[in-house]
Protein backbone atom coordinates (compact mmCIF):
# COMPACT_ATOMS: atom_id res chain seq x y z
CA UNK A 1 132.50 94.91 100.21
CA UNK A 2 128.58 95.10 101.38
CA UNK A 3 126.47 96.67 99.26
CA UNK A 4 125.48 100.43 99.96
CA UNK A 5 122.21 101.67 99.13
CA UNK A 6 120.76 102.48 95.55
CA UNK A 7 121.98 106.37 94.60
CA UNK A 8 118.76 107.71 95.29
CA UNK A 9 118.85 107.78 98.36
CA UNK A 10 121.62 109.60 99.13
CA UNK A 11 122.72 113.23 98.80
CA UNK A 12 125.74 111.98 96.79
CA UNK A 13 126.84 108.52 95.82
CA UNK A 14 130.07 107.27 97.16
CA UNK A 15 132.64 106.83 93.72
CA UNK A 16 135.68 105.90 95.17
CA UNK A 17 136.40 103.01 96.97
CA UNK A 18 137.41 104.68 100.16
CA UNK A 19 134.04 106.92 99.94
CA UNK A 20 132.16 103.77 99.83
CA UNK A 21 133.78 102.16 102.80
CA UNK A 22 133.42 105.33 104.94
CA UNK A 23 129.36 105.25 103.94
CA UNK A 24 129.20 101.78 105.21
CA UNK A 25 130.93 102.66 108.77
CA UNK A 26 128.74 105.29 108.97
CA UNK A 27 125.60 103.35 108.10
CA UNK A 28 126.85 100.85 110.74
CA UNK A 29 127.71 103.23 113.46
CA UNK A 30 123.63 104.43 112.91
CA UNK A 31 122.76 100.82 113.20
CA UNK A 32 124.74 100.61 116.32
CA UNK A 33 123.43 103.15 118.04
CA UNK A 34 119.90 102.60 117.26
CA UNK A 35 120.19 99.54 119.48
CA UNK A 36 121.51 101.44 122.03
CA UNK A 37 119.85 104.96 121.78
CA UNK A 38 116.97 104.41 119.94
CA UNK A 39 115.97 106.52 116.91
CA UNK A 40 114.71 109.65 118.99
CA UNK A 41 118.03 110.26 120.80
CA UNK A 42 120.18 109.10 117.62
CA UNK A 43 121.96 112.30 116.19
CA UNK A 44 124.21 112.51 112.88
CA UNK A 45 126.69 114.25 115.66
CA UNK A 46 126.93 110.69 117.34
CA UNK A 47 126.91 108.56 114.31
CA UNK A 48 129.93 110.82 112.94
CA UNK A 49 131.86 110.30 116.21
CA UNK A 50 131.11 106.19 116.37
CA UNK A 51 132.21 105.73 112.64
CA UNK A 52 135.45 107.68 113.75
CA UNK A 53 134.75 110.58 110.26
CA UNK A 54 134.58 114.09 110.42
CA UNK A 55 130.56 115.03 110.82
CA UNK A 56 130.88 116.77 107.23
CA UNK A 57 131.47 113.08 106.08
CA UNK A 58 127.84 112.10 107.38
CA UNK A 59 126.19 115.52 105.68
CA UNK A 60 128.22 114.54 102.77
CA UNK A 61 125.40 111.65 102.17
CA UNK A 62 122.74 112.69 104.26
CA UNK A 63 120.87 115.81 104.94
CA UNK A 64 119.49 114.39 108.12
CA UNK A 65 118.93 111.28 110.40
CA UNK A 66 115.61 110.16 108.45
CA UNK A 67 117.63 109.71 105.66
CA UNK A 68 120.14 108.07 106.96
CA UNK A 69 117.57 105.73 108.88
CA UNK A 70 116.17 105.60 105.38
CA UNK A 71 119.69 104.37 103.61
CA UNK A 72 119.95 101.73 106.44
CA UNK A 73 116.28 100.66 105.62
CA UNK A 74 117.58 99.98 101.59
CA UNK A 75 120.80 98.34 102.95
CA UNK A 76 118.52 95.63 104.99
CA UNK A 77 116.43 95.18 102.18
CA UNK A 78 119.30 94.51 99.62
CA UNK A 79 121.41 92.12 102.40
CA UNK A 80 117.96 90.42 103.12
CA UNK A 81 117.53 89.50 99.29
CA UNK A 82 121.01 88.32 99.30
CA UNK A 83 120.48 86.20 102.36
CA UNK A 84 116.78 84.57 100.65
CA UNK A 85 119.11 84.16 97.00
CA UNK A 86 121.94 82.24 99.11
CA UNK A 87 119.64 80.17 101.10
CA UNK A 88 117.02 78.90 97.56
CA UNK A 89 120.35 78.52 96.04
CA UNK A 90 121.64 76.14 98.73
CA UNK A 91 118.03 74.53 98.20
CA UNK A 92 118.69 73.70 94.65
CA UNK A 93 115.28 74.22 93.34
CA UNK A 94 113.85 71.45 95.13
CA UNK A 95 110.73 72.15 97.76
CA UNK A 96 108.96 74.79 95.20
CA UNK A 97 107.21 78.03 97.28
CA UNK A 98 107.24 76.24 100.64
CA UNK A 99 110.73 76.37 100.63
CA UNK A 100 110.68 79.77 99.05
CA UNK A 101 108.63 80.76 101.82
CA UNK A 102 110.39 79.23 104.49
CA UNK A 103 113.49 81.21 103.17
CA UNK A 104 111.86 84.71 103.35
CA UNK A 105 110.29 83.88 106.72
CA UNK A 106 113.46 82.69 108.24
CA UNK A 107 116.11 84.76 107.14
CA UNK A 108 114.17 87.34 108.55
CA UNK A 109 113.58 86.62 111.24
CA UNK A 110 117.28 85.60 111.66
CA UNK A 111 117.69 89.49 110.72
CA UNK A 112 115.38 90.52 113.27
CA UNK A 113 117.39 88.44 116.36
CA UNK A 114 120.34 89.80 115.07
CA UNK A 115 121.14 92.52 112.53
CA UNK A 116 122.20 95.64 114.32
CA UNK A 117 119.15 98.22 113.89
CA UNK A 118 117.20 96.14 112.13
CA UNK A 119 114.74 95.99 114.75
CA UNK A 120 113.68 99.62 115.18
CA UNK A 121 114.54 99.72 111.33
CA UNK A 122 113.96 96.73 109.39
CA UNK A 123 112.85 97.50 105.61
CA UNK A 124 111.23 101.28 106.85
CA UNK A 125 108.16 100.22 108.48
CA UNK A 126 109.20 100.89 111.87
CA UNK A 127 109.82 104.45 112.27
CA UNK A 128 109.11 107.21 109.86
CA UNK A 129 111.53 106.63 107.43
CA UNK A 130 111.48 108.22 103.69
CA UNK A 131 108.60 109.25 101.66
CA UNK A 132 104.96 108.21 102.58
CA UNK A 133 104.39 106.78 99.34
CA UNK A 134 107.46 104.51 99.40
CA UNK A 135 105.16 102.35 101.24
CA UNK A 136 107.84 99.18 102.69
CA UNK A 137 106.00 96.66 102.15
CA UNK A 138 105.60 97.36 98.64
CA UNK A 139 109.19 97.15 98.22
CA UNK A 140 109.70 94.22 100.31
CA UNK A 141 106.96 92.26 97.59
CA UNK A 142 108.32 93.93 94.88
CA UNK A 143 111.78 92.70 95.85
CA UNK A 144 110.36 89.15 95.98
CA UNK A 145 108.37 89.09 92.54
CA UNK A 146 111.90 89.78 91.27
CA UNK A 147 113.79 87.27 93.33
CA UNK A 148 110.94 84.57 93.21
CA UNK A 149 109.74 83.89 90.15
CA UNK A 150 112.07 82.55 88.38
CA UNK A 151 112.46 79.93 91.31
CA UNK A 152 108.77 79.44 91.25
CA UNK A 153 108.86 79.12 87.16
CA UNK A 154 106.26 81.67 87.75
CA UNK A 155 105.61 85.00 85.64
CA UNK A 156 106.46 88.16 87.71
CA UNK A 157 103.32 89.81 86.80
CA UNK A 158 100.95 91.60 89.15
CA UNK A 159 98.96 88.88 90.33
CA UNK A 160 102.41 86.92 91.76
CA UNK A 161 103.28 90.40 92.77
CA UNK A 162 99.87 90.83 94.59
CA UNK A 163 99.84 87.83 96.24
CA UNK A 164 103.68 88.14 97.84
CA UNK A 165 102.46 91.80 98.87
CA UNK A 166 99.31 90.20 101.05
CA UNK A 167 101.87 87.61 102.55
CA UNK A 168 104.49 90.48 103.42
CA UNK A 169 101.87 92.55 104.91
CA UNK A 170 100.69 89.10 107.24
CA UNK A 171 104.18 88.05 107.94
CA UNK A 172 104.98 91.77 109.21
CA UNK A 173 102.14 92.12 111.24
CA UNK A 174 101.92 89.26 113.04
CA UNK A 175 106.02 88.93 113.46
CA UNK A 176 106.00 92.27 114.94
CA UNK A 177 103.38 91.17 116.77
CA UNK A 178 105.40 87.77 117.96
CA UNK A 179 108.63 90.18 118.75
CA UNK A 180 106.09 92.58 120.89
CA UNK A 181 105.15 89.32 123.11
CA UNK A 182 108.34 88.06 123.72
CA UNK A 183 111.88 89.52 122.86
CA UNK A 184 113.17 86.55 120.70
CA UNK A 185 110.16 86.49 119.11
CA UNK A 186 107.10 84.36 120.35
CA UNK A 187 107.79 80.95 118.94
CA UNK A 188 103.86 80.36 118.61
CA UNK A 189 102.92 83.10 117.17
CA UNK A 190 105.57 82.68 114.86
CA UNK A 191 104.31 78.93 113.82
CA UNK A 192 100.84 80.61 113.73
CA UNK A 193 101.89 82.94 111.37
CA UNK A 194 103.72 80.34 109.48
CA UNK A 195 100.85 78.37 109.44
CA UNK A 196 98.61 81.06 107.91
CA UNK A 197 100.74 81.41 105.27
CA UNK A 198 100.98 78.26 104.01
CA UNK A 199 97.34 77.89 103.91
CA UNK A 200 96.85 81.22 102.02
CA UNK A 201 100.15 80.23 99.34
CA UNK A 202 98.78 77.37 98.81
CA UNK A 203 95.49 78.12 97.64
CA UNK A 204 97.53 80.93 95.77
CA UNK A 205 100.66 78.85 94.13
CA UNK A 206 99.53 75.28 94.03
């Protein structure tokens, strides 16, 4: 089964197996119909109705649609981390951080071309998702220390932490930026972008 978000944030976890399926076809129903409605016309009313459960089911986890946006935001996060562990673990150790970072970059943007939602979603930064002070892109880097370091034989202390938090913050701006130009994603800006941040890892990780 796909991972649901962390407890937190939801009104109540899911405990039975059944629970936790039904939070998952609701969370995909939302993902659905972001694509299709966007986030302003997206109501729990709709979600309940495409995930075929009773709208109490959808109030059961989540007071409102920010949260729920919010729950799909955790759920990207945690299937993006899986995607970055399966792809370095394909790699076998061998390429150091510019294979690390080649992971990251791409499985994202694989996500972004693909995942349902993910692009008025992705990890929270897009629409007003959560608390202010969750900050994204502080999870995303935080996420990555974790993943990361023992891949780069690296300590996860705050200056490894720092400089993954500087590259996240590049790699969103200018791949929103890429996905603004063109709807695939602008393949130049993207090698731009790549560019930069080999040039800034490698004065950071060599």
């Amino acid at each position: 089964m796909k991972p649901v978000p962390h407890a937190t944030s939801l009104r109540r976890a899911p405990v039975q197996r059944r629970s936790a399926e039904r939070l998952t076809r609701i969370l995909d129903a939302c993902a659905d119909l972001l694509d299709e409605v966007g986030y302003d016309a997206l109501s729990t009313r709709a979600v309940a109705q495409r995930a075929s459960v009773p709208i109490g089911s959808v109030y059961r986890f989540f007071g409102n649609k920010r949260q729920m946006a919010d729950a799909l935001a955790q759920r990207n996060l945690e299937r993006y981390s899986e995607r970055v562990t399966r792809r370095l673990r394909q790699a076998g150790g061998d390429g150091g951080w510019r294979t690390a970072m080649d992971a990251v970059l791409d499985e994202y943007l694989e996500m972004k071309r693909t995942a349902p939602g993910f692009s008025l979603v992705d990890f929270g930064n897009q629409i007003p998702v959560g608390a202010r002070h969750t900050e994204p892109n502080h999870r995303v880097a935080d996420r990555l220390t974790e993943l990361l370091s023992g891949y780069l034989d690296r300590e996860p202390d705050e200056d490894l932490r720092r400089v993954f938090l500087v590259a996240v913050e590049t790699a969103d701006t200018l791949v929103h930026l890429a996905f603004r130009v063109a709807p695939e994603g602008d393949e130049r800006i993207i090698e731009e972008a790549r560019e930069m941040l080999r040039a800034y890892l490698a004065r950071a990780l060599d």
